[in-house]
C-alpha atoms as a PDB file:
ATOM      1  CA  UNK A   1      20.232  -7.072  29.442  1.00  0.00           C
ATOM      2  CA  UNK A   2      22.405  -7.512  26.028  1.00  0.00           C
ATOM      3  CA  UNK A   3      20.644  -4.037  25.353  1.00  0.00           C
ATOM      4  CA  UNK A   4      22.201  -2.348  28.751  1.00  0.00           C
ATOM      5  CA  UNK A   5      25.605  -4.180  27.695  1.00  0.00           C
ATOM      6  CA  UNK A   6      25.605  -3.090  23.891  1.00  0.00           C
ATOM      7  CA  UNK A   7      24.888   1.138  25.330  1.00  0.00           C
ATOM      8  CA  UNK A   8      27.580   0.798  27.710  1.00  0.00           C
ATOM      9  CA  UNK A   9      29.601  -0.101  25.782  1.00  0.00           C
ATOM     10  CA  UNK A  10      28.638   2.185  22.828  1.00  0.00           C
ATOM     11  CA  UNK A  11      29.321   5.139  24.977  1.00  0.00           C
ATOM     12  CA  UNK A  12      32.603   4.210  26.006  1.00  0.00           C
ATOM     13  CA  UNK A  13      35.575   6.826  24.946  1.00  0.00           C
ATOM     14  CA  UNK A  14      33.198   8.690  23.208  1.00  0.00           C
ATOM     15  CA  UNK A  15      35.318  12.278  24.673  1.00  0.00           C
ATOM     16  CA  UNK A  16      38.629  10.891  23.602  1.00  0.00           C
ATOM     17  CA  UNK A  17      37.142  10.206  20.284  1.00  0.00           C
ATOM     18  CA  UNK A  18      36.058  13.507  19.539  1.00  0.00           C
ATOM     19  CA  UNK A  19      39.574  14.832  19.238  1.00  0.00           C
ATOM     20  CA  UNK A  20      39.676  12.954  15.459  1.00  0.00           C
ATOM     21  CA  UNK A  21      37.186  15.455  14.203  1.00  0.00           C
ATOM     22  CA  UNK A  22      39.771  18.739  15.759  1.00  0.00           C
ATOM     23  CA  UNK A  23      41.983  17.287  13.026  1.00  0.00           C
ATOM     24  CA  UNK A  24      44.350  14.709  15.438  1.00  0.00           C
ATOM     25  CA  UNK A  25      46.266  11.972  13.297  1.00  0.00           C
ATOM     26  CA  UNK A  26      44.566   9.750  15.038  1.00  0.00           C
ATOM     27  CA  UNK A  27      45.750   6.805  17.486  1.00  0.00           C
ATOM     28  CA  UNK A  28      48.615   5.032  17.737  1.00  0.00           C
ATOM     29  CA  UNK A  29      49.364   1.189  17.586  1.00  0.00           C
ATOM     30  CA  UNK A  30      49.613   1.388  21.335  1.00  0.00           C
ATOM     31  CA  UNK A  31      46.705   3.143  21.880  1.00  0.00           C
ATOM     32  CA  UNK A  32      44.669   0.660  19.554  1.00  0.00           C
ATOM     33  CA  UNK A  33      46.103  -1.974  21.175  1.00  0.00           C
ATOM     34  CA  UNK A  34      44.697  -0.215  25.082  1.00  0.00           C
ATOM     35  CA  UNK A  35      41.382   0.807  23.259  1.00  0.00           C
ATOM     36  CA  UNK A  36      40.360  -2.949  22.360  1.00  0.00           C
ATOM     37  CA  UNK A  37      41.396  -4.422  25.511  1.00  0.00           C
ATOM     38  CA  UNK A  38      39.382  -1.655  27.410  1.00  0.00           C
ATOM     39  CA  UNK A  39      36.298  -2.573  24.839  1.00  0.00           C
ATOM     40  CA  UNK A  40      36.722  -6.130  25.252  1.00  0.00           C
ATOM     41  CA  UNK A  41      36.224  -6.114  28.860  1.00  0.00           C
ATOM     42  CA  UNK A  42      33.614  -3.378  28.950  1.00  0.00           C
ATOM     43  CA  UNK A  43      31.289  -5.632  26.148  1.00  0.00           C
ATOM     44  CA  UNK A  44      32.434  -9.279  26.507  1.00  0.00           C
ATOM     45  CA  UNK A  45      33.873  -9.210  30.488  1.00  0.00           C
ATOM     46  CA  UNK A  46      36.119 -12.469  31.294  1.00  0.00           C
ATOM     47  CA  UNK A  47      34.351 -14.823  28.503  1.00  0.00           C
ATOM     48  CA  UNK A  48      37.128 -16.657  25.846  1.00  0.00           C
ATOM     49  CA  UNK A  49      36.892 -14.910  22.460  1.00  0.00           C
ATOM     50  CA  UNK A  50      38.754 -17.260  19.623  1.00  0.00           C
ATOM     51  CA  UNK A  51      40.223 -15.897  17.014  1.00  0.00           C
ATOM     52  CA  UNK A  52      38.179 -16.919  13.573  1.00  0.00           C
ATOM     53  CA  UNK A  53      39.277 -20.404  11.714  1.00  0.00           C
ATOM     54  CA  UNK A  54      39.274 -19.435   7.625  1.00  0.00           C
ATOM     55  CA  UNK A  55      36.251 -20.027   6.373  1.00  0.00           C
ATOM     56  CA  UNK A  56      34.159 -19.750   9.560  1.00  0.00           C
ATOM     57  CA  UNK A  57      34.213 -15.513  10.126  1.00  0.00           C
ATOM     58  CA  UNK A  58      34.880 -13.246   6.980  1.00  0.00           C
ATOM     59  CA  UNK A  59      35.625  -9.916   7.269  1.00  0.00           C
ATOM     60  CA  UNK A  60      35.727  -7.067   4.288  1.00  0.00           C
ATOM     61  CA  UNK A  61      36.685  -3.503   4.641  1.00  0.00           C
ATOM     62  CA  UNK A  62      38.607  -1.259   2.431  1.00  0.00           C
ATOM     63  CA  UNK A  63      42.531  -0.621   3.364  1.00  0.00           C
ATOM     64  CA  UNK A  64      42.231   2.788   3.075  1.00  0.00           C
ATOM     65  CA  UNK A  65      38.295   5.262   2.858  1.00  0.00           C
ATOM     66  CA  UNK A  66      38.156   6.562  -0.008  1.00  0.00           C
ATOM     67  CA  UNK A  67      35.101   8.602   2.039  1.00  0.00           C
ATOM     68  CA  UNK A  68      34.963   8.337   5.756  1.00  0.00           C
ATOM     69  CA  UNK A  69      31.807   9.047   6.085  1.00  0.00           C
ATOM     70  CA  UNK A  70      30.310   6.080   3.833  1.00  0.00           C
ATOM     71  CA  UNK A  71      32.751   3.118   4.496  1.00  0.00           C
ATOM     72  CA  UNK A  72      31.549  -0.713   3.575  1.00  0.00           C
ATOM     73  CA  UNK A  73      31.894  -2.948   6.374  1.00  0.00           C
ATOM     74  CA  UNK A  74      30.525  -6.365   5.125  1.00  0.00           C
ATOM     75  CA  UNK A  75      30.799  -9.674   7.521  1.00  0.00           C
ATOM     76  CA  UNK A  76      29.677 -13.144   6.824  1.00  0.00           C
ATOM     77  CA  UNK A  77      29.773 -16.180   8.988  1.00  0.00           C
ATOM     78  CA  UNK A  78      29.064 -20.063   8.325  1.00  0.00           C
ATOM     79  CA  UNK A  79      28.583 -22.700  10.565  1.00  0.00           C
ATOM     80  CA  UNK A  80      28.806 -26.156   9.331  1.00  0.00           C
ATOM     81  CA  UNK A  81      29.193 -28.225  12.290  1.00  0.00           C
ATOM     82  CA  UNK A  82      25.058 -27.856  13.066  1.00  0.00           C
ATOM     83  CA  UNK A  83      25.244 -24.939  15.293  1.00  0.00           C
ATOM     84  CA  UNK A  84      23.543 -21.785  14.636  1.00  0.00           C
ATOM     85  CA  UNK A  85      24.258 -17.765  15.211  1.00  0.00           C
ATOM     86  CA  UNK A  86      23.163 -15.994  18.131  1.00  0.00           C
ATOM     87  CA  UNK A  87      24.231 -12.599  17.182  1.00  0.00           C
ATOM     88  CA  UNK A  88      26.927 -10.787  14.962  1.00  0.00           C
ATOM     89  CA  UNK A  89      28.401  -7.359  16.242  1.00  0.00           C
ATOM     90  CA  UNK A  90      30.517  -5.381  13.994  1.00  0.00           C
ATOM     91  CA  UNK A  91      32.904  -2.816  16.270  1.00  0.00           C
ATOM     92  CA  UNK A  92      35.017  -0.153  15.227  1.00  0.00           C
ATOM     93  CA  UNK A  93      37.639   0.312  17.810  1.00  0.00           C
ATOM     94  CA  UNK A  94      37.894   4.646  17.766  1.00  0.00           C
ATOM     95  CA  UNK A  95      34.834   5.349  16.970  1.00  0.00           C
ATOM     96  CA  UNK A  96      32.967   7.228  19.450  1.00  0.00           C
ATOM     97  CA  UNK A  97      29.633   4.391  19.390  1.00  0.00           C
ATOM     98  CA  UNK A  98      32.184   1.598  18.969  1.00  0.00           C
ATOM     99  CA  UNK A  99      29.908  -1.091  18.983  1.00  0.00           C
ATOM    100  CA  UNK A 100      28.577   0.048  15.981  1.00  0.00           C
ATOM    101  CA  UNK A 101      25.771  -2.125  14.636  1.00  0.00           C
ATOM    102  CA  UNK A 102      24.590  -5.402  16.541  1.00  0.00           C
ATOM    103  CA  UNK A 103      22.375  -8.113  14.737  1.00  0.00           C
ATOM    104  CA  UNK A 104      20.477  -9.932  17.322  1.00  0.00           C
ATOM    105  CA  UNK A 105      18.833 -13.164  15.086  1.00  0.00           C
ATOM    106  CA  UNK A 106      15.453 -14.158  15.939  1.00  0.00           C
ATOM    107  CA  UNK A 107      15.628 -17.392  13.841  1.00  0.00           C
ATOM    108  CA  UNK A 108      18.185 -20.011  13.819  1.00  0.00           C
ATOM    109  CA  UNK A 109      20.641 -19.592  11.291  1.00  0.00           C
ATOM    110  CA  UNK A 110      23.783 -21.058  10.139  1.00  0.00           C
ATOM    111  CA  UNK A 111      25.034 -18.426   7.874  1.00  0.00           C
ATOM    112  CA  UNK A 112      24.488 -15.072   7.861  1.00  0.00           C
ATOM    113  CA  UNK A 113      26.190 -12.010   5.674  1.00  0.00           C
ATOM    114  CA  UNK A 114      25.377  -8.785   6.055  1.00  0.00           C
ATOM    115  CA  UNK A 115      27.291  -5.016   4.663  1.00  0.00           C
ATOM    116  CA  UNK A 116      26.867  -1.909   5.949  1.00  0.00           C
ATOM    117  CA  UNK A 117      27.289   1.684   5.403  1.00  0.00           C
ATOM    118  CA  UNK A 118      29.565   2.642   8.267  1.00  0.00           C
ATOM    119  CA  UNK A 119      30.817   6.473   9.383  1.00  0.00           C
ATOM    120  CA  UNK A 120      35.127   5.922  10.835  1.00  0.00           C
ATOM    121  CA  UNK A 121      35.766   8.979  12.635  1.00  0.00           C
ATOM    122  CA  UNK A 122      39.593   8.391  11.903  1.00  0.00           C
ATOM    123  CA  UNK A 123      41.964   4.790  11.557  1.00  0.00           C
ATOM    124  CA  UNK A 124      40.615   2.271  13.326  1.00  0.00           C
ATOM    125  CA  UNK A 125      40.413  -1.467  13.952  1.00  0.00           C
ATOM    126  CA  UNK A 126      37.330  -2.772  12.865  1.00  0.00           C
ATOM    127  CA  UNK A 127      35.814  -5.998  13.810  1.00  0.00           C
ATOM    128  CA  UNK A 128      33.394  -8.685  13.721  1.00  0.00           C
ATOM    129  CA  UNK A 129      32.094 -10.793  16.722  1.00  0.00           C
ATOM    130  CA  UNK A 130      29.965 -13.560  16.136  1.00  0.00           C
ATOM    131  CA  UNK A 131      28.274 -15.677  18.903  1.00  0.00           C
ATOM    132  CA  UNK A 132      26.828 -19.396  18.686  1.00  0.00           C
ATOM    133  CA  UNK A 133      23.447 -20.310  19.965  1.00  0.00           C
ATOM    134  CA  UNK A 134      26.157 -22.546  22.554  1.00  0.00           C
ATOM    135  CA  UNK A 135      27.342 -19.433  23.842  1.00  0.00           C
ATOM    136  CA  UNK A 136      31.092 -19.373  22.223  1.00  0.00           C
ATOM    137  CA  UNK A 137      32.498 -16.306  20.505  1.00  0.00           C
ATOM    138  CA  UNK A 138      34.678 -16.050  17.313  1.00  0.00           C
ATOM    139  CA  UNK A 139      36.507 -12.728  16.276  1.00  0.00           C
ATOM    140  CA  UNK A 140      38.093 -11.294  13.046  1.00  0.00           C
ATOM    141  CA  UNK A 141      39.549  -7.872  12.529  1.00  0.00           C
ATOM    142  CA  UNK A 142      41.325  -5.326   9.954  1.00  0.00           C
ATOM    143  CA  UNK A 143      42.565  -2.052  10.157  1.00  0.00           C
ATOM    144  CA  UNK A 144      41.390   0.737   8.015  1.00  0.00           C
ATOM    145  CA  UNK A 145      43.327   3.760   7.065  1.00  0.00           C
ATOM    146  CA  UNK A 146      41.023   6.857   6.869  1.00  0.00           C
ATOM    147  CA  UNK A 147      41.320  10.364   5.428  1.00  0.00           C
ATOM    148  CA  UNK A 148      41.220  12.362   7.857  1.00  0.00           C
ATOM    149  CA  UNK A 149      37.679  13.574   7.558  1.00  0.00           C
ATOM    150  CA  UNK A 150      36.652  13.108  11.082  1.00  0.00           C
ATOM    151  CA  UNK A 151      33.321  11.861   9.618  1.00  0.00           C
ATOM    152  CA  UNK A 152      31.429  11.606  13.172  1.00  0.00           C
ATOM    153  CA  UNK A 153      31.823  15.481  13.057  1.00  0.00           C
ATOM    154  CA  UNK A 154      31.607  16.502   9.389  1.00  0.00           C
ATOM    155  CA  UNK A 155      28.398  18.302   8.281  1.00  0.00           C
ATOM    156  CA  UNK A 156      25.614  16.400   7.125  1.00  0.00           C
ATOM    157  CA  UNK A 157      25.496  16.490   3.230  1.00  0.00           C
ATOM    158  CA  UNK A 158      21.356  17.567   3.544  1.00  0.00           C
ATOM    159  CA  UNK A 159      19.896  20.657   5.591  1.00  0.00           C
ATOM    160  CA  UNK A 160      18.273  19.324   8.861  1.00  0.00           C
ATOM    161  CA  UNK A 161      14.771  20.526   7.676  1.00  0.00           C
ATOM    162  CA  UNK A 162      15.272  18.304   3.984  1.00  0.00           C
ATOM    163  CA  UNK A 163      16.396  15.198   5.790  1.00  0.00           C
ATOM    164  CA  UNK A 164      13.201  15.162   8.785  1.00  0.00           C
ATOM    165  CA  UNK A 165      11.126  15.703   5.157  1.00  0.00           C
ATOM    166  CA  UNK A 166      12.327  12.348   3.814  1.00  0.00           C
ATOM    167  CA  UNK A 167      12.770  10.429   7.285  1.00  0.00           C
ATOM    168  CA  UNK A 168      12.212   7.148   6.840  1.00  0.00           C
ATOM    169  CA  UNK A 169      11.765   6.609   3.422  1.00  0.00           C
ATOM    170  CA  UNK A 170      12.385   2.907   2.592  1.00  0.00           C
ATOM    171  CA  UNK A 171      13.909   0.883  -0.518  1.00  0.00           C
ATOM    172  CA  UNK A 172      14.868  -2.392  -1.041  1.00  0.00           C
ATOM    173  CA  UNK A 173      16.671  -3.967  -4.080  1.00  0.00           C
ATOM    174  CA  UNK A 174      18.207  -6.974  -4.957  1.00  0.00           C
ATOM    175  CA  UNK A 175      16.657 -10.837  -4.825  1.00  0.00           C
ATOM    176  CA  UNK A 176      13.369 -10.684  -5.905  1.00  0.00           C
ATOM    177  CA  UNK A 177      12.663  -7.531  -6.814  1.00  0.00           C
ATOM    178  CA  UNK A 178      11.642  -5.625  -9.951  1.00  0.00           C
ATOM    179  CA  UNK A 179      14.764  -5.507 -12.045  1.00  0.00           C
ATOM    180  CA  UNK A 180      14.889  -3.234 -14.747  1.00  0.00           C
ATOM    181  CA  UNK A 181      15.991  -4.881 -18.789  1.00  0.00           C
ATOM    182  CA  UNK A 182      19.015  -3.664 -18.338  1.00  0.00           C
ATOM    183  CA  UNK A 183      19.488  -5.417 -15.126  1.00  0.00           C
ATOM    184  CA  UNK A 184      18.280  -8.505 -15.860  1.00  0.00           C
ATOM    185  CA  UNK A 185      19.956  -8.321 -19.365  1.00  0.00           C
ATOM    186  CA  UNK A 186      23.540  -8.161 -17.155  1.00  0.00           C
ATOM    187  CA  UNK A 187      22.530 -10.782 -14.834  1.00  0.00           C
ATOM    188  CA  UNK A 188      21.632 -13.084 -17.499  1.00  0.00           C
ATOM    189  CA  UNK A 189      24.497 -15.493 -16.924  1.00  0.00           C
ATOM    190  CA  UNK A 190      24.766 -14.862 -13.166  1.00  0.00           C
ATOM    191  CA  UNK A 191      23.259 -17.249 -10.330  1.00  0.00           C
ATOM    192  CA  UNK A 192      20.919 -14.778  -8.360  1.00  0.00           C
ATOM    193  CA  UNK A 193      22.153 -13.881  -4.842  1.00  0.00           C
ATOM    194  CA  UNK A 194      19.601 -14.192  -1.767  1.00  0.00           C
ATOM    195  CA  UNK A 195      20.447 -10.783  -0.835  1.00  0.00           C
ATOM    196  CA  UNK A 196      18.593  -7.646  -0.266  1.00  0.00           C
ATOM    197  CA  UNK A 197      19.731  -4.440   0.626  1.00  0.00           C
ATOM    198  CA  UNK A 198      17.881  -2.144   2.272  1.00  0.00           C
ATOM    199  CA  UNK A 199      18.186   1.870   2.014  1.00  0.00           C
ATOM    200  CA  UNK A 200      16.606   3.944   4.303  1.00  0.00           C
ATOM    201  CA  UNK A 201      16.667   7.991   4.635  1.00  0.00           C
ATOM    202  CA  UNK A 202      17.935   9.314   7.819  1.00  0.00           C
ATOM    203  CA  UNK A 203      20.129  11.896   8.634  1.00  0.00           C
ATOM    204  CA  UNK A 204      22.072  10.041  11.101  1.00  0.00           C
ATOM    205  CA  UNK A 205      22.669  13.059  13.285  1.00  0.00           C
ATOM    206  CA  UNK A 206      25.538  12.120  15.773  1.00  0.00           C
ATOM    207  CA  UNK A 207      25.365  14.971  18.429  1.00  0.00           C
ATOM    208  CA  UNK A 208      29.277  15.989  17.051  1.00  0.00           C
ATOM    209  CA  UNK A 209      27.819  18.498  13.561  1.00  0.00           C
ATOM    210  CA  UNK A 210      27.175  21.935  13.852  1.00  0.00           C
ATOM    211  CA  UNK A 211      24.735  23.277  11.734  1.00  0.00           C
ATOM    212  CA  UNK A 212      26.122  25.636   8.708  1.00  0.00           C
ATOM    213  CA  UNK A 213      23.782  28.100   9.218  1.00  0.00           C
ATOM    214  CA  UNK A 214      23.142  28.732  13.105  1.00  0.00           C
ATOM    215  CA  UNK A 215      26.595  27.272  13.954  1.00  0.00           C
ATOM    216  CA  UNK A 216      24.663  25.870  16.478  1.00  0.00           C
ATOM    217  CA  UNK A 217      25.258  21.888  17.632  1.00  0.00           C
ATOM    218  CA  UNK A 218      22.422  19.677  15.967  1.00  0.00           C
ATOM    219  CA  UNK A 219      20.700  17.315  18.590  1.00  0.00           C
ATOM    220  CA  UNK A 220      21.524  13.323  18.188  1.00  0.00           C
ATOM    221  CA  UNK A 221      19.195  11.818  16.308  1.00  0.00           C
ATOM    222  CA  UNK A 222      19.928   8.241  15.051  1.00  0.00           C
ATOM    223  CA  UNK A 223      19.225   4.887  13.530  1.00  0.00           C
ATOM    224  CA  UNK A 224      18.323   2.625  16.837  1.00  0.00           C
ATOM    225  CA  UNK A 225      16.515  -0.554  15.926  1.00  0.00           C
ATOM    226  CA  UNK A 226      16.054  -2.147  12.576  1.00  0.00           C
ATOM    227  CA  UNK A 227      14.074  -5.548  12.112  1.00  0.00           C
ATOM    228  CA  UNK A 228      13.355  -7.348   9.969  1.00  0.00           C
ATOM    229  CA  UNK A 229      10.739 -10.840   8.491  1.00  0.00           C
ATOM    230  CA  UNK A 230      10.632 -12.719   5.825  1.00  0.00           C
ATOM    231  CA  UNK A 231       6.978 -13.306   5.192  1.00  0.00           C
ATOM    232  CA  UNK A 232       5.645 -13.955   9.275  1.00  0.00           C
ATOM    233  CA  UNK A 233       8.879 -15.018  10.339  1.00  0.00           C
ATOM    234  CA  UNK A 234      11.345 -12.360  12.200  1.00  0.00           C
ATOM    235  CA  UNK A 235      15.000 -12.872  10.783  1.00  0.00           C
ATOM    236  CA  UNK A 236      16.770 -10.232  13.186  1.00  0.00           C
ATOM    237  CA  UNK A 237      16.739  -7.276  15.385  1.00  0.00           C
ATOM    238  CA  UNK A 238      19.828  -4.726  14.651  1.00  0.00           C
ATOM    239  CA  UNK A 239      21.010  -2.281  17.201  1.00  0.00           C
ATOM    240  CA  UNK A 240      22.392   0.941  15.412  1.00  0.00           C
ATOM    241  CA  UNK A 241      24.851   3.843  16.430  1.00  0.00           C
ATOM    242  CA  UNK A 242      25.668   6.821  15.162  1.00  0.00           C
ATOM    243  CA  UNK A 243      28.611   4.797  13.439  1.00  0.00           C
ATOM    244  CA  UNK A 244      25.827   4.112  10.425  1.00  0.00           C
ATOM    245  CA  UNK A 245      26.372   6.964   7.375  1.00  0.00           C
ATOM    246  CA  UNK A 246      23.553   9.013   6.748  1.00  0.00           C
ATOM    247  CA  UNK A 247      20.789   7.853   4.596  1.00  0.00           C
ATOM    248  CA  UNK A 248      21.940   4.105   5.813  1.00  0.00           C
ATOM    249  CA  UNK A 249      22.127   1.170   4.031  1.00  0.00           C
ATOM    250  CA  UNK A 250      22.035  -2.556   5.335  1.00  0.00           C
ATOM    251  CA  UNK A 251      22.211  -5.504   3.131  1.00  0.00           C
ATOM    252  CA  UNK A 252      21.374  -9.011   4.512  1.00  0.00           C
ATOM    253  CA  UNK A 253      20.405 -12.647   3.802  1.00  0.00           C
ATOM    254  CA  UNK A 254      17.579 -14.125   2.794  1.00  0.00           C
ATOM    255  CA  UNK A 255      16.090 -18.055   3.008  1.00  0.00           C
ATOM    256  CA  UNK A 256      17.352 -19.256  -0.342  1.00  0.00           C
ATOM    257  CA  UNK A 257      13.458 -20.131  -1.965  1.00  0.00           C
ATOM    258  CA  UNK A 258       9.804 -19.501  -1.003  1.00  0.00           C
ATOM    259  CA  UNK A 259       9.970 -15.502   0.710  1.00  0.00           C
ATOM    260  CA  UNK A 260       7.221 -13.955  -0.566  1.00  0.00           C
ATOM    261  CA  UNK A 261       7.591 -10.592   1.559  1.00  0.00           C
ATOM    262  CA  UNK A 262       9.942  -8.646   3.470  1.00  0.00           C
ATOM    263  CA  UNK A 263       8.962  -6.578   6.270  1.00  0.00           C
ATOM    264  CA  UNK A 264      10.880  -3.815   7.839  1.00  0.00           C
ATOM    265  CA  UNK A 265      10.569  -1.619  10.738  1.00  0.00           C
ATOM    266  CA  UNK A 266      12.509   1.102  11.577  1.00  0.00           C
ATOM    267  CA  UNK A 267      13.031   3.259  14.977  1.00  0.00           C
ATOM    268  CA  UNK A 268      15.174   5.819  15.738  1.00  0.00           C
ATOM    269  CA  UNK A 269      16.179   7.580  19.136  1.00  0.00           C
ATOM    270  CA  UNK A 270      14.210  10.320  18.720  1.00  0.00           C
ATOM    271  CA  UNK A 271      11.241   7.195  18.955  1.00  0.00           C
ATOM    272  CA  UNK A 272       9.983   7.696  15.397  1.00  0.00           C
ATOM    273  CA  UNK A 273       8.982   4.188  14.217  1.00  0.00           C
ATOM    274  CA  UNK A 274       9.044   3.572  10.204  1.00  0.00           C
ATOM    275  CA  UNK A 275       7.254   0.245   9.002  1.00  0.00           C
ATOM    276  CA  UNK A 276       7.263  -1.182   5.171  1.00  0.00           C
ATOM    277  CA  UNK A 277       6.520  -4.377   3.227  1.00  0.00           C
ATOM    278  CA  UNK A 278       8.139  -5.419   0.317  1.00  0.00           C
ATOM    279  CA  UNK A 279       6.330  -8.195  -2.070  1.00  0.00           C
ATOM    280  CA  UNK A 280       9.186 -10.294  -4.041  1.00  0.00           C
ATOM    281  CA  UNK A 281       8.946 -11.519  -7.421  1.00  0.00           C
ATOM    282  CA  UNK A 282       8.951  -9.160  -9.071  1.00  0.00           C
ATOM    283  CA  UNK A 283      10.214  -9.519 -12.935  1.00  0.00           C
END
């Protein structure tokens, strides 16, 4: 069912959206205003959505892309009242997927942070929903001034045949992994974060880029599921959209002590499924 709701709602103004990558200068504040509302009802229907308390929902994105088609979105929420998240969606409003990545959690938790590598087809409210395990929802928001690249639609930086030669290639850096002396010699004074981040290798192919060559349309071919574990225990279950760059990455949370492995599987639309573990502790 969330599934259904999540493509329904990922489809929804994808036409009007397409007009960013013709060169438009993109929506106004009215229209912004009309897009979320139309959003909002399509994903959420009647249910209360409160606006974050500080502390509870963070939300950072740049104020203006320096490069639409690899924008940080990073979100983090914290719970301290003994409640746990359900799910975390991150939306951007005039994009044509707007629901852009969804993290499903498969294990209680009461704080999660995740960044990822997004694709903003032109300005655009972005936003992060986060749901309780009791069913309420808590939303922040930011606008973010683009340049005009109509990223969706650009051409992909790697020739189609290059990018299906490298599909699904998987790396993962950050806590517990090897760290070269340099690395270590800069972190030498720092407390360790329990974050990974995860790069994969996938061309992302949103259905809107035309092939250099053949000036031909290339078929959509995208990011769809990513989980992931931490040793035998599944930590989430992320919905993508063609709103994730190319060669994707997604950094997340891990327990703060005892992982010994991370596990990640990959599938894409095109049903190609991508599986790899990662040992940590490495020096």
């Amino acid at each position: 069912m969330r599934l259904s709701i999540i493509a329904a709602a990922a489809a929804l103004s994808f036409a009007s959206s397409t007009a960013f990558a013709a060169g438009s200068i993109g929506p106004s504040a009215g229209s912004q205003t009309e897009t979320w509302g139309e959003l909002r009802e399509e994903i959420y229907g009647d249910r209360e959505i409160v606006k974050a308390p500080e502390g509870l929902l963070n939300l950072e994105v740049p104020y203006r892309a320096t490069n639409d088609t690899r924008v940080p979105v990073s979100a983090s929420a914290t719970f301290k009242d003994g409640r746990t998240i359900k799910s975390m969606t991150l939306i951007i409003d005039e994009n044509p997927m707007p629901v852009s990545a969804d993290f499903a959690m498969n294990s209680p938790q009461t704080a999660f942070t995740t960044s990822v590598a997004m694709r903003l087809n032109g300005p655009s409210n972005v936003r992060a929903v986060v749901e309780t395990d009791d069913g309420d929802l808590y939303m922040t928001s930011a606008f973010v001034k683009t340049a005009g690249q109509g990223a969706c639609a650009a051409p992909p930086t790697t020739g189609v045949e290059e990018a299906l030669a490298s599909l699904g290639q998987m790396d993962l850096k950050g806590f517990g992994m090897p760290k070269s002396a340099l690395e270590r010699l800069k972190q030498a004074d720092e407390a360790e974060s329990n974050q990974v981040q995860l790069e994969l290798k996938h061309p992302q192919h949103s259905g809107m880029q035309m092939d250099q060559i053949s000036l031909l349309y290339i078929p959509a071919r995208y990011v769809e599921t990513l989980e992931a574990w931490h040793d035998d225990e599944k930590l989430f279950t992320m919905t993508g959209s063609i709103s994730l760059s190319e060669d994707p990455s997604v950094s997340f949370d891990l327990p703060d002590s005892g992982v010994q492995r991370v596990r990640v599987r990959m599938t894409d639309t095109d049903e190609a499924m991508f599986e790899k573990i990662f040992e940590l502790g490495g020096a």
